[in-house]
Structure formats: structure tokens, C-alpha cells
C-alpha atoms as a PDB file:
ATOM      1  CA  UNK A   1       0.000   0.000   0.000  1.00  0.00           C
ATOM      2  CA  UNK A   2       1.581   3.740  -0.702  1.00  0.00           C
ATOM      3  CA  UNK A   3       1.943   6.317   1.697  1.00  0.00           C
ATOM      4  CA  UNK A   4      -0.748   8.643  -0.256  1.00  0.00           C
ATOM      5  CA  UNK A   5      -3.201   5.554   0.329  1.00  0.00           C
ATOM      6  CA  UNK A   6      -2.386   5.475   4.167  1.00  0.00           C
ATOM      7  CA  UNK A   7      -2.744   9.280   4.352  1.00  0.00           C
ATOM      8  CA  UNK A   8      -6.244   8.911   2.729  1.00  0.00           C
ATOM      9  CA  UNK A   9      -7.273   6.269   4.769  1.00  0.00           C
ATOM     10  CA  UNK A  10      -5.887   8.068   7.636  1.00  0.00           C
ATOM     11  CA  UNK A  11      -7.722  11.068   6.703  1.00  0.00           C
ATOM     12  CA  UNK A  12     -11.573   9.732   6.326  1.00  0.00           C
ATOM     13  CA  UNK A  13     -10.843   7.876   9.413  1.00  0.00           C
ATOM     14  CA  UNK A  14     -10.302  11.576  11.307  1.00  0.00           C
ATOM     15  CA  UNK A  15     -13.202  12.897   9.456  1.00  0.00           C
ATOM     16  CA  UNK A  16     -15.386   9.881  10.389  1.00  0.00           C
ATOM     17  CA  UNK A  17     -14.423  10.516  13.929  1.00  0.00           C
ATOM     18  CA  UNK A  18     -14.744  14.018  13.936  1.00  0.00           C
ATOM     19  CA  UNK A  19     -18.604  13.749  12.278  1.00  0.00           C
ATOM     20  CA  UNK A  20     -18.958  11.793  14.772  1.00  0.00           C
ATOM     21  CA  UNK A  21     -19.384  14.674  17.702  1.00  0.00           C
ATOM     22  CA  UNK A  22     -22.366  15.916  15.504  1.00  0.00           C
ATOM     23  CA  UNK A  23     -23.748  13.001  13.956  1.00  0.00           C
ATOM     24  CA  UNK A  24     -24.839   9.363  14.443  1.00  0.00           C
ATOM     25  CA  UNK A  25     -22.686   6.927  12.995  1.00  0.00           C
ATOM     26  CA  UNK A  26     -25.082   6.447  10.490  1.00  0.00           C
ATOM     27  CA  UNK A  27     -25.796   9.894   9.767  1.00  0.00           C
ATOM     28  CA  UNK A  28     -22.093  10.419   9.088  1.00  0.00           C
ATOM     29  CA  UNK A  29     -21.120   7.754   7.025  1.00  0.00           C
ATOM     30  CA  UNK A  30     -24.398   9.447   4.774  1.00  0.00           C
ATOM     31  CA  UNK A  31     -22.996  12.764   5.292  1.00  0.00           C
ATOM     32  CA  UNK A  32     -19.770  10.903   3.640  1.00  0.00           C
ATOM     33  CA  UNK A  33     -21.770   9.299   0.850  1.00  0.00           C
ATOM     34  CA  UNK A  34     -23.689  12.414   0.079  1.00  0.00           C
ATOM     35  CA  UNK A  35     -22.576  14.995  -2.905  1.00  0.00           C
ATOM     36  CA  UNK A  36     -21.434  18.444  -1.620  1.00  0.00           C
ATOM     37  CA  UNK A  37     -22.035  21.591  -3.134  1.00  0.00           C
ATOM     38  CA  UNK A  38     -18.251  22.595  -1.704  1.00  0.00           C
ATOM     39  CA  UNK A  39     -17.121  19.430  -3.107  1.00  0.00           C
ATOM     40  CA  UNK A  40     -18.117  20.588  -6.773  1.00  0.00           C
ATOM     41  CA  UNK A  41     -20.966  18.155  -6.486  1.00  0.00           C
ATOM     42  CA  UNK A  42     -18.750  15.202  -5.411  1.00  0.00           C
ATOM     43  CA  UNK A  43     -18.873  13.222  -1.975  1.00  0.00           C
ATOM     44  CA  UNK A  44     -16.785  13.701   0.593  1.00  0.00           C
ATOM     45  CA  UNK A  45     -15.871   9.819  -0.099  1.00  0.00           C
ATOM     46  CA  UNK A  46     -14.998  10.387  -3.581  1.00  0.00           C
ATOM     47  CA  UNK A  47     -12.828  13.399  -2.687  1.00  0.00           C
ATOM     48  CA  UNK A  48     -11.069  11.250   0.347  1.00  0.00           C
ATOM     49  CA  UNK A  49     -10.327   8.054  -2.380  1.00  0.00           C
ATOM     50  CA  UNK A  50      -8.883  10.856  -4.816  1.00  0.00           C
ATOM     51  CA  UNK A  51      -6.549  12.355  -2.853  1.00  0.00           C
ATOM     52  CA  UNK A  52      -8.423  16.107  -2.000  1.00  0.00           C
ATOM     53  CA  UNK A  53      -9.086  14.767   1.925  1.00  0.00           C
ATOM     54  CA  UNK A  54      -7.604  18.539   2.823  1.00  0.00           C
ATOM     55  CA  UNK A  55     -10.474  19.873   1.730  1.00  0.00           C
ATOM     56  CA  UNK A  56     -12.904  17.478   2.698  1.00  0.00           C
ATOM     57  CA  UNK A  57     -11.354  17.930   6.926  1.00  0.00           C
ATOM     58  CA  UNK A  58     -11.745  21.697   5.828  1.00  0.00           C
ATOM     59  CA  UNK A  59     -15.560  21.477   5.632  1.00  0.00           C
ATOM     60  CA  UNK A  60     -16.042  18.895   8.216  1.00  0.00           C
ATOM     61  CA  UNK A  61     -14.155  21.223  10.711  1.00  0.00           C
ATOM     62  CA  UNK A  62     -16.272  24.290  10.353  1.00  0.00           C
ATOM     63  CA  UNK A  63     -19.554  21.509  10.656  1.00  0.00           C
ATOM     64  CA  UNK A  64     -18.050  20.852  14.078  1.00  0.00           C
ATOM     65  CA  UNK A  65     -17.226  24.225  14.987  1.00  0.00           C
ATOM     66  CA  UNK A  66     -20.280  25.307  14.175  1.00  0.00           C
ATOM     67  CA  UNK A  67     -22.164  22.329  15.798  1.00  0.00           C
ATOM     68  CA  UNK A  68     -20.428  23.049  19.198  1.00  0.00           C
ATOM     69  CA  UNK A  69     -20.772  26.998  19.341  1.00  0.00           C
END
């Protein structure tokens, strides 16, 4: 397995954990599955598997922030 594969994996796994403050674990793995309008209409998933999980922990940290404030 590469290192960019590990860092992706890595990645969805913080994000999972992270939706998971706000959401039920089935709520977040839809809120994974689900296109984005900030995603350009892709899922977070699809962004995560491509590489682009920067922007993907972008969006799911202001959704916590702004869950908790």
C-alpha cells in the first residue's frame, strides 16, 4: 500500500471521527456518501479516495465548529 493511500485512509478515518461529535454513525457515514455543493458536487468519499481529503477535513471542521458553538 503507498503512503498517499495510508494518508487517505488516515484522513476519512479523522473525518469519520470528527462527524462523529455531531452526527450518528449512520448519519455520518451518509454525510460521507452524500454529494457536496463545496465538493463541486462530489462526496466527501470520492474526494477522500482521490486524494483532496484537505479539503474534505476543511468542511467537516467548520460543521463541528459550528455544531459546538
Amino acid at each position: 500500500m503507498s503512503t498517499s493511500h495510508v494518508t487517505s485512509i488516515r484522513t476519512a478515518i479523522a473525518c469519520y471521527e470528527s462527524l462523529l461529535r455531531v452526527f450518528t454513525p449512520k448519519e455520518a457515514i451518509s454525510w460521507l456518501e452524500a454529494p457536496h455543493p463545496q465538493l463541486g458536487g462530489r462526496t466527501p468519499l470520492q474526494c477522500l479516495a482521490a486524494g483532496d481529503g484537505e479539503h474534505v477535513q476543511q468542511i467537516v471542521a467548520l460543521l463541528v465548529d459550528g455544531a459546538s458553538a
